[in-house]
N, C-alpha and C. Protein backbone atom coordinates (compact mmCIF):
# COMPACT_ATOMS: atom_id res chain seq x y z
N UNK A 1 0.85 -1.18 0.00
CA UNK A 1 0.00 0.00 0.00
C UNK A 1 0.89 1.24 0.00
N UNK A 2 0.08 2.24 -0.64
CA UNK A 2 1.54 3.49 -0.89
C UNK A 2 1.01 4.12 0.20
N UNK A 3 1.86 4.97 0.93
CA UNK A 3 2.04 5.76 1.75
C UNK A 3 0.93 6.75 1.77
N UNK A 4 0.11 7.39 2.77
CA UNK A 4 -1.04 7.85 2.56
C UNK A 4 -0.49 9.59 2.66
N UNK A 5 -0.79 10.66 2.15
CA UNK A 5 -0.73 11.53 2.39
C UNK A 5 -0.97 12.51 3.92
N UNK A 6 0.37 13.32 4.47
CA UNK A 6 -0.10 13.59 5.42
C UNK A 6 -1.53 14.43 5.84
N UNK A 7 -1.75 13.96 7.29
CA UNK A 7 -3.38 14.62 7.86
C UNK A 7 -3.14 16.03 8.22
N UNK A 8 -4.25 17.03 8.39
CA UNK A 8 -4.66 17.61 9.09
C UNK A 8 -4.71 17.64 10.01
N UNK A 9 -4.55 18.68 11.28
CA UNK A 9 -5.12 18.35 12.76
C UNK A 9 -6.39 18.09 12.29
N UNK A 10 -7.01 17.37 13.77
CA UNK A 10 -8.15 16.93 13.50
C UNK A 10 -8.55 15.72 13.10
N UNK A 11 -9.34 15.06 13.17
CA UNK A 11 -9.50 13.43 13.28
C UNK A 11 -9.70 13.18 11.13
N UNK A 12 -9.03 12.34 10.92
CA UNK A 12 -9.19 12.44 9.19
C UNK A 12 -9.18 10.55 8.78
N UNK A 13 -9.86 10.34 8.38
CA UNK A 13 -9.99 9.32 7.96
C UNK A 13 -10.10 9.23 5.86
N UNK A 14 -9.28 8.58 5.56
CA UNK A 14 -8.55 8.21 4.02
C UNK A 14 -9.59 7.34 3.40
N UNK A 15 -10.10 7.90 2.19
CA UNK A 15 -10.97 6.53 1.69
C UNK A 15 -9.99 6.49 0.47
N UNK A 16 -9.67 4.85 0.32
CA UNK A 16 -9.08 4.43 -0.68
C UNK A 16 -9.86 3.90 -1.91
N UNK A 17 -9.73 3.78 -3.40
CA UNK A 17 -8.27 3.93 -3.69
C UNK A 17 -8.37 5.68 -4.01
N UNK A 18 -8.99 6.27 -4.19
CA UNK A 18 -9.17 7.60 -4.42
C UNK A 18 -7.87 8.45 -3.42
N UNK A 19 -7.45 8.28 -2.59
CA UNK A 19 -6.32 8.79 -1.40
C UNK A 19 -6.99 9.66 -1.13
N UNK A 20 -8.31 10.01 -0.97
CA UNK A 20 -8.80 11.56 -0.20
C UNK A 20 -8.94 11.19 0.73
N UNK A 21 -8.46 12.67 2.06
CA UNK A 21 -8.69 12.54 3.20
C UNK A 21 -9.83 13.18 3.65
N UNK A 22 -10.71 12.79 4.41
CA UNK A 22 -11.54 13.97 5.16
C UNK A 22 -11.53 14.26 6.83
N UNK A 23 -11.98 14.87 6.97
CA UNK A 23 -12.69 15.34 8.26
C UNK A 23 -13.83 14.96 8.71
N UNK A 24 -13.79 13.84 9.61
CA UNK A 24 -15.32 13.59 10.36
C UNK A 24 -15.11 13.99 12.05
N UNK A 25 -16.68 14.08 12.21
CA UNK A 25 -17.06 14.38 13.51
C UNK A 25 -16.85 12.70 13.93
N UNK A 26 -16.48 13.06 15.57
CA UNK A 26 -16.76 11.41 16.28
C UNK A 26 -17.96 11.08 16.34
N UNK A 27 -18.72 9.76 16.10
CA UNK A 27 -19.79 9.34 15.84
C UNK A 27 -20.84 9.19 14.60
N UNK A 28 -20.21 9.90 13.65
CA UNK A 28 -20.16 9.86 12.09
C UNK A 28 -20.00 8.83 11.01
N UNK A 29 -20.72 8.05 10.74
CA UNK A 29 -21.10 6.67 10.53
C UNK A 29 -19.69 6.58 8.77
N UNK A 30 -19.53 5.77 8.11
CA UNK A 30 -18.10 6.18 7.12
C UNK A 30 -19.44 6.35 5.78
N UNK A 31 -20.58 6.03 6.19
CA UNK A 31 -21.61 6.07 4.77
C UNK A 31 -21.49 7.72 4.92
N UNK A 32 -21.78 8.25 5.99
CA UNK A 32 -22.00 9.72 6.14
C UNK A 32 -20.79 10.70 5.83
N UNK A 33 -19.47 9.88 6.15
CA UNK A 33 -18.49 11.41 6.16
C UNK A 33 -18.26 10.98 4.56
N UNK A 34 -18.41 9.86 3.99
CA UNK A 34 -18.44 9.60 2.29
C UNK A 34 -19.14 10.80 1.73
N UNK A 35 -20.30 10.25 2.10
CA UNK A 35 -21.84 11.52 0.96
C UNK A 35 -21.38 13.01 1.15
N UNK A 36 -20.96 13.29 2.40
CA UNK A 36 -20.74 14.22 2.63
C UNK A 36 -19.51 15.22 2.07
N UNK A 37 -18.39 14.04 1.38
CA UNK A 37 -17.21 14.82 1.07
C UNK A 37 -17.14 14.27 -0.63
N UNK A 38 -17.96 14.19 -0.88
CA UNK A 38 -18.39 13.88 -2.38
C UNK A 38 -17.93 12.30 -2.93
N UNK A 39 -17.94 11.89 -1.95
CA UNK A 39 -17.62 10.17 -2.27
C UNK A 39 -19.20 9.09 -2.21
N UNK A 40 -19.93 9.43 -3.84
CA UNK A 40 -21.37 8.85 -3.26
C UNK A 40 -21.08 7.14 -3.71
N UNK A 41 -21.72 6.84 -2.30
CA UNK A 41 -21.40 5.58 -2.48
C UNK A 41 -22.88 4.74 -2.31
N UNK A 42 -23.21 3.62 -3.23
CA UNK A 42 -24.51 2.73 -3.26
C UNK A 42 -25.02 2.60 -1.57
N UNK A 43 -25.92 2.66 -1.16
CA UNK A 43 -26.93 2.04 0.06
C UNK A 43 -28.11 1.91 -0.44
N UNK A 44 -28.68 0.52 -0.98
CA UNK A 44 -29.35 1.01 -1.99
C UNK A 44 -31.11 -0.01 -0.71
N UNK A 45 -30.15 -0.30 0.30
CA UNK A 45 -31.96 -0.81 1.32
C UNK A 45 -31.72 1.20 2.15
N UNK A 46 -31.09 1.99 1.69
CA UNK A 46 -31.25 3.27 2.34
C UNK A 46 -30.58 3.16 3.93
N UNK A 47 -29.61 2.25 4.16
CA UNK A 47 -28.56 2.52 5.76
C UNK A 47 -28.94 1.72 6.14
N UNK A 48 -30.03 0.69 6.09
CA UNK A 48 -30.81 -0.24 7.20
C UNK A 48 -29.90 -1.38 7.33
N UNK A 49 -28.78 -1.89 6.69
CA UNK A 49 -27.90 -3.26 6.70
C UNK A 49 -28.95 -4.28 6.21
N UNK A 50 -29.24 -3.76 5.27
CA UNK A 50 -30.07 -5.06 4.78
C UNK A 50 -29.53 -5.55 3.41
N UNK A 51 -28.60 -4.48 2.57
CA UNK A 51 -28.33 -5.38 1.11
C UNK A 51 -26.78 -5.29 1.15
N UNK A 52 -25.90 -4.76 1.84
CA UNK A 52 -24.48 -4.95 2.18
C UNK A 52 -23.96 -3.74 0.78
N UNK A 53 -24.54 -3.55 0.08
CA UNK A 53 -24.38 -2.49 -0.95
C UNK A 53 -22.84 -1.69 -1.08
N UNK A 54 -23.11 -0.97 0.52
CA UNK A 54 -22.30 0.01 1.20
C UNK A 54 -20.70 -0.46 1.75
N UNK A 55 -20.76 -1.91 1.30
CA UNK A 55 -19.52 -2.82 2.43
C UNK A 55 -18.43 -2.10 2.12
N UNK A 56 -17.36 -2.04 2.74
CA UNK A 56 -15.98 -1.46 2.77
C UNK A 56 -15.17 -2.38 3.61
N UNK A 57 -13.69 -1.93 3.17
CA UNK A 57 -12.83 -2.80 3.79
C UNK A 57 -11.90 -1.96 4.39
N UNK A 58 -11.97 -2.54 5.78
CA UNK A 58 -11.57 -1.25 6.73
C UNK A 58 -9.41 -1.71 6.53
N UNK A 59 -9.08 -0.65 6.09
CA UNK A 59 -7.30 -0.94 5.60
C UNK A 59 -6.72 -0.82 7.43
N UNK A 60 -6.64 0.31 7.77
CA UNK A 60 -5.98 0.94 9.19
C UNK A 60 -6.88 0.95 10.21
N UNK A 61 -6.97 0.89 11.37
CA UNK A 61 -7.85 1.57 12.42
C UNK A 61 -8.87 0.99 12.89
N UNK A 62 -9.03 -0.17 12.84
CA UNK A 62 -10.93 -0.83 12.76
C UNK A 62 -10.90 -0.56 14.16
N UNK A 63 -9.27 -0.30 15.33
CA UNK A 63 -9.79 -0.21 16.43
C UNK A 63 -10.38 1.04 17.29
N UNK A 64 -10.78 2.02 15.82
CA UNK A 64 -11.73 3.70 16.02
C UNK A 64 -12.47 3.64 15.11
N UNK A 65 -13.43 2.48 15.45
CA UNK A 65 -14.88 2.21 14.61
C UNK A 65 -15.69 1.50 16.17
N UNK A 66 -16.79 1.91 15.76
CA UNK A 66 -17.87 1.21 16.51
C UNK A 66 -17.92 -0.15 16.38
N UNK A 67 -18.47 -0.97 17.61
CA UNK A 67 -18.34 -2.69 17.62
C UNK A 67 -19.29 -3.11 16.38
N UNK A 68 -18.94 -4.00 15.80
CA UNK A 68 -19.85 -4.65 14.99
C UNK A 68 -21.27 -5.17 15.74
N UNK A 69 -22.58 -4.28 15.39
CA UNK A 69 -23.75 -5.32 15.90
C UNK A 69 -24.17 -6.41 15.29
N UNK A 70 -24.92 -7.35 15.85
CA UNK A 70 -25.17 -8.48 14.92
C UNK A 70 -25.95 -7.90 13.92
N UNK A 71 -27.31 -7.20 13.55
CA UNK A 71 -27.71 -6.76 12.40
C UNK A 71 -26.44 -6.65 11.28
N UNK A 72 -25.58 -5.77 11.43
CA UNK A 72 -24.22 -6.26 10.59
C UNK A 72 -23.67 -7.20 10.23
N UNK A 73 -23.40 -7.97 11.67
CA UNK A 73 -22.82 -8.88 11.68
C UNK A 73 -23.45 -9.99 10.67
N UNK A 74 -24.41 -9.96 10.71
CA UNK A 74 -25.74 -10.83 9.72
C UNK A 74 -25.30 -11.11 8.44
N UNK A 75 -25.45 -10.07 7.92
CA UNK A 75 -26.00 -8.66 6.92
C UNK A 75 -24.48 -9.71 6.21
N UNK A 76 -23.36 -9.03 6.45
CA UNK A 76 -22.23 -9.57 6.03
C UNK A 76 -21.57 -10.98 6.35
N UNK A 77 -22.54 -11.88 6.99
CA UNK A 77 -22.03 -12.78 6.82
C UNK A 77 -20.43 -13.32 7.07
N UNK A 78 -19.94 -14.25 6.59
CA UNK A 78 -18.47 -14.74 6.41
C UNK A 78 -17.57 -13.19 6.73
N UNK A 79 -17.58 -12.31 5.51
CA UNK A 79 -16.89 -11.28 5.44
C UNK A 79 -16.66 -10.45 6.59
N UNK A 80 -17.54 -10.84 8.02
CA UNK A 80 -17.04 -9.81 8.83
C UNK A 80 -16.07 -9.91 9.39
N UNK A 81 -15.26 -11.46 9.24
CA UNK A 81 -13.82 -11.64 9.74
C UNK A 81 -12.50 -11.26 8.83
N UNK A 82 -13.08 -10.47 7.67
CA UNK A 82 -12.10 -10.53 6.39
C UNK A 82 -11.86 -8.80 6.40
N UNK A 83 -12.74 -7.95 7.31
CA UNK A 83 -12.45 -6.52 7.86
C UNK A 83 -13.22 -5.69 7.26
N UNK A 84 -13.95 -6.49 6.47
CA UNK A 84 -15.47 -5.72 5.92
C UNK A 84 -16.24 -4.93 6.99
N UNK A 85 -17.17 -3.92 6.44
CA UNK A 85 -17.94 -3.31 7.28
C UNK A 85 -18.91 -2.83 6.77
N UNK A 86 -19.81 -2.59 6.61
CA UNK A 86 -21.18 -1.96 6.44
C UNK A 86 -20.54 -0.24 6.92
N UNK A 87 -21.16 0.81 5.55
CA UNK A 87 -20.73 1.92 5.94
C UNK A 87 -21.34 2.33 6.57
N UNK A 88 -22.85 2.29 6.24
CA UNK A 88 -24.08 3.03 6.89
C UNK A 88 -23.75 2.80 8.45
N UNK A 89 -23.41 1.37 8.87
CA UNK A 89 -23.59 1.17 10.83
C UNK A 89 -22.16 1.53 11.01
N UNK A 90 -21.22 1.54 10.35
CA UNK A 90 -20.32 2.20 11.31
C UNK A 90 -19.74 3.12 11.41
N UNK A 91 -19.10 3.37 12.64
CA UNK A 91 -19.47 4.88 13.69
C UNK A 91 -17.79 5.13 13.82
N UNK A 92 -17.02 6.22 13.12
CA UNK A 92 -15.84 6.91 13.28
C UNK A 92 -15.55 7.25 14.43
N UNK A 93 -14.72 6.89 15.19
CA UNK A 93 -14.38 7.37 16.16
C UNK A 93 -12.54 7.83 16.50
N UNK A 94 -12.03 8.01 15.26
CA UNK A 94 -10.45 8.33 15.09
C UNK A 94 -10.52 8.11 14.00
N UNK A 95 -8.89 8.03 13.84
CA UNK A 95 -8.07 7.53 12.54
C UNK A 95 -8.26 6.21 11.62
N UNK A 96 -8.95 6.61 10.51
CA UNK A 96 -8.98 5.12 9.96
C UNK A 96 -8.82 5.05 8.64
N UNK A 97 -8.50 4.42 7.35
CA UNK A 97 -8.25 3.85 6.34
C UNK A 97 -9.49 2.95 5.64
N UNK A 98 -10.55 3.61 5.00
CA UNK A 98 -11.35 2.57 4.25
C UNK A 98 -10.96 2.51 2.85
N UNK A 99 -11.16 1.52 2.65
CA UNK A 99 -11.34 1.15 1.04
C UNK A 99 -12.49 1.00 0.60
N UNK A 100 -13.02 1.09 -0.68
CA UNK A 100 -14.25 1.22 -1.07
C UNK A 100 -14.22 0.70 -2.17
N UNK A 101 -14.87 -0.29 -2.69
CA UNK A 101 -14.65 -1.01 -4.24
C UNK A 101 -15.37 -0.21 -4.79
N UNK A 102 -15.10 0.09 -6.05
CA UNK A 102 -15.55 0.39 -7.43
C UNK A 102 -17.32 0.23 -7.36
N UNK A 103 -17.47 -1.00 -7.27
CA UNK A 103 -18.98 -1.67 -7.04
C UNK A 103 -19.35 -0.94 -6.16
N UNK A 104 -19.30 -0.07 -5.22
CA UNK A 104 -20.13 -0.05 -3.91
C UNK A 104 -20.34 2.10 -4.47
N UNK A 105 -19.51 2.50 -5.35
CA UNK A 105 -19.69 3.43 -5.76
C UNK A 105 -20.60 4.22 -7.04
N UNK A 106 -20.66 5.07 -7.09
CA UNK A 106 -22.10 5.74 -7.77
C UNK A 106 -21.42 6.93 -8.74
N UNK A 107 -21.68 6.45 -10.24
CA UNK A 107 -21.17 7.67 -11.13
C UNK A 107 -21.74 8.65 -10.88
């Protein structure tokens, strides 16, 4: 993985492969600080963890994300041991590194 560009003060979390950094508030789910910094990404049951649409693969940090609930945990199946996450349920709480496939994104 190439070297990520340095942060900002302030809590910044990297969505890959794009290398943009943003700025989220703590408690800011990664579906939300996405839409919000022009990264639209598919939720296509609308946040509920019902079609996995939104999944990401958490690169750095999964330990400044919210616990996996089982509704997630469900939802994704196998993949939640492989560092997948549902964007919509989870909750920023520091520094973190997502990746975002191609598929899960919106021309």
């Amino acid at each position: 993985m190439n070297p990520l560009p340095p942060k900002e003060e302030g809590e910044g979390s990297p969505f890959e492969p794009e290398k943009k950094t943003v700025e989220v508030e703590e408690g800011t789910t990664i579906l939300e600080a996405a839409m919000n910094n022009n990264i639209i990404m598919r939720h296509d049951c609308g946040g509920n963890a019902q079609c996995t649409t939104c999944r990401v693969i958490i690169r750095n940090g999964k330990e400044n994300l919210s616990p996996m609930e089982e509704k997630e945990r469900t939802a994704l199946q196998g993949k939640a041991y492989l560092n997948y996450r549902l964007s919509c349920q989870t909750k920023v709480y520091g520094d973190v590194t997502v990746y975002v496939a191609t598929s899960s994104l919106l021309d």
